[in-house]
PDB file of N, CA and C in Angstrom:
ATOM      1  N   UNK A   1      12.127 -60.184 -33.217  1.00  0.00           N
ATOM      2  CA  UNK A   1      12.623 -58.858 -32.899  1.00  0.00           C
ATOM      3  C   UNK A   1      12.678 -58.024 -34.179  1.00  0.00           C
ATOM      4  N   UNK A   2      12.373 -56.955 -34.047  1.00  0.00           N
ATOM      5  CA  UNK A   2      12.147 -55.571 -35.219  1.00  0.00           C
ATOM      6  C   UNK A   2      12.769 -55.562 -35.508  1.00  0.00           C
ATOM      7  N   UNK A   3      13.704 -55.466 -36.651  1.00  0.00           N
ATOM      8  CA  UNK A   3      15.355 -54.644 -36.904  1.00  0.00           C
ATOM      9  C   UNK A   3      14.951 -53.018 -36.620  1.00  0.00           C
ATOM     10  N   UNK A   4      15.807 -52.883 -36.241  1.00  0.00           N
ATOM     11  CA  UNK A   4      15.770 -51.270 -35.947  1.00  0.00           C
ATOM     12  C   UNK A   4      15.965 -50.262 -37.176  1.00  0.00           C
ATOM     13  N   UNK A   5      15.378 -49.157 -37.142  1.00  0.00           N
ATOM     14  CA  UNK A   5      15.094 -47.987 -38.085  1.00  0.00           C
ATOM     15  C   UNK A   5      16.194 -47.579 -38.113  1.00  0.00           C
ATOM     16  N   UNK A   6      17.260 -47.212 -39.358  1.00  0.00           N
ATOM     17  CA  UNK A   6      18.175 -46.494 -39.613  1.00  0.00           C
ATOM     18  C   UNK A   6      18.136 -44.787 -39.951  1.00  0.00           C
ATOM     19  N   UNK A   7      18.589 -44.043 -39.128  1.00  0.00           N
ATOM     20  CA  UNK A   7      18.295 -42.801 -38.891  1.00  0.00           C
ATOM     21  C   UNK A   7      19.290 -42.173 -40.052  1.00  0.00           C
ATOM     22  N   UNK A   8      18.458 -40.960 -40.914  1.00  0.00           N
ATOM     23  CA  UNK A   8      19.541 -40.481 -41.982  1.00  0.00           C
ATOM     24  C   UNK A   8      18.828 -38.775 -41.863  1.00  0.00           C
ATOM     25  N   UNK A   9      19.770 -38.322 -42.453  1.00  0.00           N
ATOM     26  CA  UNK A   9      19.623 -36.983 -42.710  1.00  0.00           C
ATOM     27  C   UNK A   9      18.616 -36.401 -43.732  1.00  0.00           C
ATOM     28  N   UNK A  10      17.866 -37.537 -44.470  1.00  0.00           N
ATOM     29  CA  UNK A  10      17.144 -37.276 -45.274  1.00  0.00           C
ATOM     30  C   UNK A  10      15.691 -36.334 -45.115  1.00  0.00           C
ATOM     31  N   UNK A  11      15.752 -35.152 -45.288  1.00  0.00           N
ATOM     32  CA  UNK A  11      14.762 -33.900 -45.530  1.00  0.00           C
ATOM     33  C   UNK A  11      15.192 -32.871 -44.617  1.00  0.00           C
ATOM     34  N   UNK A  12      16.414 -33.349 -43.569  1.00  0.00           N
ATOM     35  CA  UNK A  12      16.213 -32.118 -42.713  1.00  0.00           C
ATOM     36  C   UNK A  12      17.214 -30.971 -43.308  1.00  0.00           C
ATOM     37  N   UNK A  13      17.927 -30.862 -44.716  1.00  0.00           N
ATOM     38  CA  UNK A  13      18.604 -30.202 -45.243  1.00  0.00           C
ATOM     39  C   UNK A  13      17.576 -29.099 -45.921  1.00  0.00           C
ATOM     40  N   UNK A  14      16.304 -29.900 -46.387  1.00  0.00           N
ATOM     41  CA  UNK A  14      15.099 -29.252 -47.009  1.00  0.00           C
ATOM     42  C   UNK A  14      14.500 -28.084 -45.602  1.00  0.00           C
ATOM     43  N   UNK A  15      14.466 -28.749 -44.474  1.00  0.00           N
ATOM     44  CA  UNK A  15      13.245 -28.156 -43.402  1.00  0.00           C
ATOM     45  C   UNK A  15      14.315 -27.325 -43.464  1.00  0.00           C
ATOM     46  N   UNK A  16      15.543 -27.115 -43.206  1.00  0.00           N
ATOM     47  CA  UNK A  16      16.783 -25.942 -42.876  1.00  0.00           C
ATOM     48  C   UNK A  16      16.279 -25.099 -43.575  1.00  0.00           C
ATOM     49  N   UNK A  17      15.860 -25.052 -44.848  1.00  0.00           N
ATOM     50  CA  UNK A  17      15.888 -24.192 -46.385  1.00  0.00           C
ATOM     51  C   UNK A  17      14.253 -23.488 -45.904  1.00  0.00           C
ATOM     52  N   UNK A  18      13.881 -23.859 -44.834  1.00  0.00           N
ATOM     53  CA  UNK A  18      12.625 -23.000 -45.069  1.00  0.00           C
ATOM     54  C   UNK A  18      12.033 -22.262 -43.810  1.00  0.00           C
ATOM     55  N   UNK A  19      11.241 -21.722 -43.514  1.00  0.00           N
ATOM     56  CA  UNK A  19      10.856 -20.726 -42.294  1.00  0.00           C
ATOM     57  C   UNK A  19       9.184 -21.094 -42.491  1.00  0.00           C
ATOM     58  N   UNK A  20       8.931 -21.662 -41.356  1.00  0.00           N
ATOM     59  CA  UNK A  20       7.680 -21.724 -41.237  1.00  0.00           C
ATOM     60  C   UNK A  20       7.320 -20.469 -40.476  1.00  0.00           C
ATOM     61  N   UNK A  21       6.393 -20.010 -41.167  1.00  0.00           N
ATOM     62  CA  UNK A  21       5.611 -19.278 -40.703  1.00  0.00           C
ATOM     63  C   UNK A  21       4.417 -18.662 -39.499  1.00  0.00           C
ATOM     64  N   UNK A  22       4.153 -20.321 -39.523  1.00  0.00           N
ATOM     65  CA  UNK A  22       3.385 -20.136 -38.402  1.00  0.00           C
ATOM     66  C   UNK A  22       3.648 -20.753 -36.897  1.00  0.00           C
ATOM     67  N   UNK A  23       4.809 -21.040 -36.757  1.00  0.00           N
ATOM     68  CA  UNK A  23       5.558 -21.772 -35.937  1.00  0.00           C
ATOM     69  C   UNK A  23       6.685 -20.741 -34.776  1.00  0.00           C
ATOM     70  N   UNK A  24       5.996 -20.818 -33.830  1.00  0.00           N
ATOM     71  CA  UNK A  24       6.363 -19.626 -32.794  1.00  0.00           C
ATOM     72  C   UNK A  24       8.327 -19.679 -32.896  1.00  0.00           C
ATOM     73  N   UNK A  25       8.272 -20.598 -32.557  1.00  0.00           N
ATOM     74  CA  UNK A  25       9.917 -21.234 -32.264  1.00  0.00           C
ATOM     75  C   UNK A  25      10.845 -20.194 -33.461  1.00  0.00           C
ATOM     76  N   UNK A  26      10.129 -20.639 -34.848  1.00  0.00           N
ATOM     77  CA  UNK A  26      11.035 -20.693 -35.932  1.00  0.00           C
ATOM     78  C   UNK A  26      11.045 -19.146 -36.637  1.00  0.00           C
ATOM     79  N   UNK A  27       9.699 -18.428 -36.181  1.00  0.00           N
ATOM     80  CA  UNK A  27       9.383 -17.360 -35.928  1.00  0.00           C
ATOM     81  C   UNK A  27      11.061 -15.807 -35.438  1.00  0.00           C
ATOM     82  N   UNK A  28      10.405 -16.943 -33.749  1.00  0.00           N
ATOM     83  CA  UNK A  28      11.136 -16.274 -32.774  1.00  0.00           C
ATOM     84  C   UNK A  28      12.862 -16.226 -33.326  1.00  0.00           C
ATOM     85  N   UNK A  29      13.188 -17.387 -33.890  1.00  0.00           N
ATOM     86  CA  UNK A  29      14.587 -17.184 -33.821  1.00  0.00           C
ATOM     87  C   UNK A  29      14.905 -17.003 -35.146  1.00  0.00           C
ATOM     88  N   UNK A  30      13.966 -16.827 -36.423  1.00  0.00           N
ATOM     89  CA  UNK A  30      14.115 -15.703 -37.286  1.00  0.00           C
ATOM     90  C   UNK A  30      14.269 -14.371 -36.822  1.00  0.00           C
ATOM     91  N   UNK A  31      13.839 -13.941 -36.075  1.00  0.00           N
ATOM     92  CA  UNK A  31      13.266 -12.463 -35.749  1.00  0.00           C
ATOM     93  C   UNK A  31      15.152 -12.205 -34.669  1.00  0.00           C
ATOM     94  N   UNK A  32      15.063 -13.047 -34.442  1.00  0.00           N
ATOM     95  CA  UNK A  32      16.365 -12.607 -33.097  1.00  0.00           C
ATOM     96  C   UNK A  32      17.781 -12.371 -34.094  1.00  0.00           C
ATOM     97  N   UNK A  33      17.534 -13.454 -35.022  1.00  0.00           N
ATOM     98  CA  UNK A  33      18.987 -13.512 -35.990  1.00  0.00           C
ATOM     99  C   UNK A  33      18.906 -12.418 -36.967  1.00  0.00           C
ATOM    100  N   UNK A  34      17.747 -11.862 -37.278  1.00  0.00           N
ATOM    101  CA  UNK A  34      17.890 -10.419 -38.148  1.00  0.00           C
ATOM    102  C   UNK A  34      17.915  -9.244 -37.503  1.00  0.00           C
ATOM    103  N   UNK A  35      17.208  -9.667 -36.380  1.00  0.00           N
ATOM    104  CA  UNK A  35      16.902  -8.341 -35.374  1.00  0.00           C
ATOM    105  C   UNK A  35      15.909  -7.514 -36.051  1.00  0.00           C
ATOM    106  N   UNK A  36      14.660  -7.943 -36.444  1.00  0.00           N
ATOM    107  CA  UNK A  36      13.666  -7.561 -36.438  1.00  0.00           C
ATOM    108  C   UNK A  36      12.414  -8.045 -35.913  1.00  0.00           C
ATOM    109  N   UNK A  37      11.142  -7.347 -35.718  1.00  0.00           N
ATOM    110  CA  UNK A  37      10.316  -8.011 -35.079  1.00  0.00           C
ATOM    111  C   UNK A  37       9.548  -9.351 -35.389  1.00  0.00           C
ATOM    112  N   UNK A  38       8.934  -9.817 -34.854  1.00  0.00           N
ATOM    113  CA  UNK A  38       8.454 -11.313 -35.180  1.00  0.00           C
ATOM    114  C   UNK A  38       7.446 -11.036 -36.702  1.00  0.00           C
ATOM    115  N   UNK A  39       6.514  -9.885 -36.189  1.00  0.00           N
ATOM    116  CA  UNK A  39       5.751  -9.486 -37.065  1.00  0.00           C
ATOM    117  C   UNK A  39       5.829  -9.198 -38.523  1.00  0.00           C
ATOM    118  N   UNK A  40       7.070  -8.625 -38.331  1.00  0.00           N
ATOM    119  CA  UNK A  40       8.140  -8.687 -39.581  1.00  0.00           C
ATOM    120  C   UNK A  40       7.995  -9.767 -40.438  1.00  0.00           C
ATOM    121  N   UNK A  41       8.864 -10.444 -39.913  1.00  0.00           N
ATOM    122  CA  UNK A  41       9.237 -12.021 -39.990  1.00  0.00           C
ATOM    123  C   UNK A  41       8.210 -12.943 -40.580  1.00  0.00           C
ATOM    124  N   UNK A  42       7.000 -12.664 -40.082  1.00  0.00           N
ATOM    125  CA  UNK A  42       5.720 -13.263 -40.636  1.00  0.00           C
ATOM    126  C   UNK A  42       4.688 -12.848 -42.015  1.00  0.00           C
ATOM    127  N   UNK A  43       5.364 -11.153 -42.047  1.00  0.00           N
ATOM    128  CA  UNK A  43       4.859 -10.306 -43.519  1.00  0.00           C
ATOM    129  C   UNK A  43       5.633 -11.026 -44.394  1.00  0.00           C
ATOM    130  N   UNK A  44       6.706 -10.929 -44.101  1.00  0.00           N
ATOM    131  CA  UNK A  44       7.873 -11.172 -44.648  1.00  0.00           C
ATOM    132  C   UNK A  44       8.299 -12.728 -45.617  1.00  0.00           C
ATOM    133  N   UNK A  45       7.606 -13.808 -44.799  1.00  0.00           N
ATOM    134  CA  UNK A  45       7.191 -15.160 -44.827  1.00  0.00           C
ATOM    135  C   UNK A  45       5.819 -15.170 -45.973  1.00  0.00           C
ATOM    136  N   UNK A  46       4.892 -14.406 -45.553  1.00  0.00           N
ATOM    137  CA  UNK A  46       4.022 -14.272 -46.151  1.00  0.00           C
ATOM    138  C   UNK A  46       3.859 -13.786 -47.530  1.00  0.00           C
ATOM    139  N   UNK A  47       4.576 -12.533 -48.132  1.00  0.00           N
ATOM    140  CA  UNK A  47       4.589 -12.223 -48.739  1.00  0.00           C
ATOM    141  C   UNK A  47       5.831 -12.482 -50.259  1.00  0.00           C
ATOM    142  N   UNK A  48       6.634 -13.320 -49.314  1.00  0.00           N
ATOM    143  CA  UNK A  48       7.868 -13.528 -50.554  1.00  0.00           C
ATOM    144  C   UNK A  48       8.226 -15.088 -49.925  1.00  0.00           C
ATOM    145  N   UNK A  49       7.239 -15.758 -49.003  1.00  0.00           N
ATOM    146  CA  UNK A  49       7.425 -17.391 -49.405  1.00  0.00           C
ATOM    147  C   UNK A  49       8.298 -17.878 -48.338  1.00  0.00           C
ATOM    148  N   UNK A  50       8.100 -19.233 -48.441  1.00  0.00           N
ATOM    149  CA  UNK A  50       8.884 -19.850 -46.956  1.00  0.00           C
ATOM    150  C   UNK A  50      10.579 -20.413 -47.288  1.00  0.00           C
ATOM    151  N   UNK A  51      10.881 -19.968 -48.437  1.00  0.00           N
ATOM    152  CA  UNK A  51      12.464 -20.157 -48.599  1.00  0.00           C
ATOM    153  C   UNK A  51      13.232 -18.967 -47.468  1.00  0.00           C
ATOM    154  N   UNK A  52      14.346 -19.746 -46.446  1.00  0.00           N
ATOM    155  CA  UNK A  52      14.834 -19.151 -45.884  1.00  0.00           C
ATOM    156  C   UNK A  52      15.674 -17.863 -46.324  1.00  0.00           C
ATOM    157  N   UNK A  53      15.858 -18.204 -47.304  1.00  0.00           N
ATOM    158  CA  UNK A  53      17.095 -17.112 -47.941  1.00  0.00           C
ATOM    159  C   UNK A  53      16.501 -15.703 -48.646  1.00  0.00           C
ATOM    160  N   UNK A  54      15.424 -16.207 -49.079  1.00  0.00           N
ATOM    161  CA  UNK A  54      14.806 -15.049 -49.713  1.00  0.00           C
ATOM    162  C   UNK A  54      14.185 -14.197 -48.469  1.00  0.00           C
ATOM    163  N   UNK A  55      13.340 -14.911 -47.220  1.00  0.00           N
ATOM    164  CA  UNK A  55      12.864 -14.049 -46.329  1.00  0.00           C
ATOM    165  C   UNK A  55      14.272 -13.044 -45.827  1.00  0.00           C
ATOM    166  N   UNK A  56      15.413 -13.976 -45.700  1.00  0.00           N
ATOM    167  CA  UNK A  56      16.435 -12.820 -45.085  1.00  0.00           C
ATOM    168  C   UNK A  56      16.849 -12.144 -45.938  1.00  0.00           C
ATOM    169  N   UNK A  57      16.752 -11.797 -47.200  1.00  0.00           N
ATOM    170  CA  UNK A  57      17.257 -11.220 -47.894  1.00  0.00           C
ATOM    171  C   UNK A  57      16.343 -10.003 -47.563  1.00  0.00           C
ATOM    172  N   UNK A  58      15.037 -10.071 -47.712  1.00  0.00           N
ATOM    173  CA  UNK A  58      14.115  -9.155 -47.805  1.00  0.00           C
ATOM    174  C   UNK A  58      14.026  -8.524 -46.383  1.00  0.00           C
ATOM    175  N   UNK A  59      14.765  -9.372 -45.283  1.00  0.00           N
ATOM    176  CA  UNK A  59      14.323  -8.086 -43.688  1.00  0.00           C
ATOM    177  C   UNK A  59      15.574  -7.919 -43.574  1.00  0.00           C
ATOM    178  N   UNK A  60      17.121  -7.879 -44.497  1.00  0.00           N
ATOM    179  CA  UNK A  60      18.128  -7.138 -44.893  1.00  0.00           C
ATOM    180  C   UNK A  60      19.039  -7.871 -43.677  1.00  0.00           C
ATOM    181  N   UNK A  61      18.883  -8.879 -44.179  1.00  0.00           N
ATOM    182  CA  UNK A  61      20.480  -9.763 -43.247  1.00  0.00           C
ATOM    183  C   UNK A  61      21.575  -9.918 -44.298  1.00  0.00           C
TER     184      UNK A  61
END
């Protein structure tokens, strides 16, 4: 019998820290929590990088 895989928190503190870009989901609920458009959201990603904090800084959350 396998021993079983121990489940840890390890990277999902990192994936939090970032906004994918091309990912409808992560997109969409960027765009809802600033209240700007998706399109936005994706210049926005694009142009100043997939750190979460900096995109909201820049569509003024």
């Amino acid at each position: 019998m396998a021993a079983a895989k121990k489940k840890t928190a390890r990277g999902r503190k990192q994936d939090r820290a970032r906004v994918a870009g091309g990912q409808k989901y992560e997109v969409g609920y960027e765009s809802k929590k600033t209240g700007r458009s998706a399109s936005a959201v994706k210049k926005a990603v694009k142009k100043f990088g997939h750190s979460r904090k900096r995109v909201e800084k820049r569509l003024g959350r």
